[in-house]
Each structure stands twice: as structure tokens, then as C-alpha cells.
Protein backbone atom coordinates (compact mmCIF):
# COMPACT_ATOMS: atom_id res chain seq x y z
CA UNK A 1 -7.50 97.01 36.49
CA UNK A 2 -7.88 95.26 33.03
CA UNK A 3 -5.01 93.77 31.36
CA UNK A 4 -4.57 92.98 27.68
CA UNK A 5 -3.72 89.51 27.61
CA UNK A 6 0.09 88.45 27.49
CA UNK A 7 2.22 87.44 24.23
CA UNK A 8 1.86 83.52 24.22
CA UNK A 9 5.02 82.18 25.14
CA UNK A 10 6.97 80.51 21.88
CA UNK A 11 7.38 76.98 22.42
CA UNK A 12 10.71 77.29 20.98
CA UNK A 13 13.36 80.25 20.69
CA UNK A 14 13.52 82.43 17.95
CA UNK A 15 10.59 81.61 16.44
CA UNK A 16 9.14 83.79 13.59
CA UNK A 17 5.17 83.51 13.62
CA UNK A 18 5.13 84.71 10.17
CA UNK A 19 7.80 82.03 9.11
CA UNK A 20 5.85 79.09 10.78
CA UNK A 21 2.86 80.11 9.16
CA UNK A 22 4.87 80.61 5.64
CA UNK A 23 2.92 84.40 5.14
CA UNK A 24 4.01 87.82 4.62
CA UNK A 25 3.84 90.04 7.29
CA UNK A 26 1.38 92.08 5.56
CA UNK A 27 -0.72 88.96 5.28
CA UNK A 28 -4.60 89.33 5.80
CA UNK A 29 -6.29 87.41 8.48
CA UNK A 30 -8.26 85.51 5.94
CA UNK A 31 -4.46 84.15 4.57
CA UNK A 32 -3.15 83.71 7.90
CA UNK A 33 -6.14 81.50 8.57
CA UNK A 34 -6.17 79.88 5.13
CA UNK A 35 -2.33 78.99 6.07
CA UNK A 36 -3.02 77.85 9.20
CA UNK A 37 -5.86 75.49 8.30
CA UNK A 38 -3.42 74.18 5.22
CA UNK A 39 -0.22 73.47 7.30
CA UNK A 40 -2.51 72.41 10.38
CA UNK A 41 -3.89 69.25 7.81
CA UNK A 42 -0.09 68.26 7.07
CA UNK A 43 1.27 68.71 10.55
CA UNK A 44 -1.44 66.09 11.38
CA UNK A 45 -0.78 63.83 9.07
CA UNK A 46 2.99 63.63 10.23
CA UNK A 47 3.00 60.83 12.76
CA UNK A 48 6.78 61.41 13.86
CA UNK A 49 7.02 66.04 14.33
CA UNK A 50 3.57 66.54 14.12
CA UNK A 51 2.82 67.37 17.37
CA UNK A 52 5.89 69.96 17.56
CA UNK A 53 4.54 71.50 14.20
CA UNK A 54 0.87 71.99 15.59
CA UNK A 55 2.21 73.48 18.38
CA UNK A 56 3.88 76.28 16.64
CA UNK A 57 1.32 76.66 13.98
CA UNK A 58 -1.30 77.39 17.11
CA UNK A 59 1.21 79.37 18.82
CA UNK A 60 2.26 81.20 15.54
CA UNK A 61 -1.60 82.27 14.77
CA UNK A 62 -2.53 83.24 18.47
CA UNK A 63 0.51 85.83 18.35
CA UNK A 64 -1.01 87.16 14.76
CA UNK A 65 -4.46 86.88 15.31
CA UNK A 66 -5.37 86.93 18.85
CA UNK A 67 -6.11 91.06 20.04
């Protein structure tokens, strides 16, 4: 048996995928990817959170994007 892959687990509580990614949830892929590549440049630039905020941002547009 076959089984759709599982949520990704949030790396913290509460998180809103659509919030981390700053899109509305009717968003098209094409802006959730545009928004991801965007906030993924100025999460790496941050030498002190940025590993924290590229770890949502990935999480955030695997639960959005991913099938």
C-alpha cells in the first residue's frame, strides 16, 4: 500500500505557512515561489536568526507546494 507522504512537521508551534511566507492563501505557486526565493536571500544574509528563518521558509513552502 502507497501512502501520500506526511505533513512536514513545523519546526515551531503554531506556525502559519502562509504567514512565514508573507502570501495570501489564495496565492499562486509562481508567488509562493517568488516569496520564497525573496525571503530565502534575506534569511541568508542574517548571520544571527537566519538559520531559524530558512528553516521555516523551507518548511512553510513544502506544506504549500509539496503534493
Amino acid at each position: 500500500m502507497i501512502r501520500p507522504p506526511a505533513t512536514p512537521a513545523s519546526p515551531e508551534p503554531g506556525l502559519d505557512p502562509y504567514r512565514v511566507l508573507e502570501v495570501h492563501p489564495d496565492a499562486r505557486p509562481e508567488v509562493i515561489e517568488a516569496a520564497f526565493g525573496v525571503l530565502r536571500e534575506i534569511a541568508c544574509a542574517d548571520d544571527e536568526d537566519g538559520a531559524r528563518q530558512l528553516a521555516r521558509l523551507v518548511w512553510a513552502r513544502r506544506v504549500l507546494l509539496d503534493p
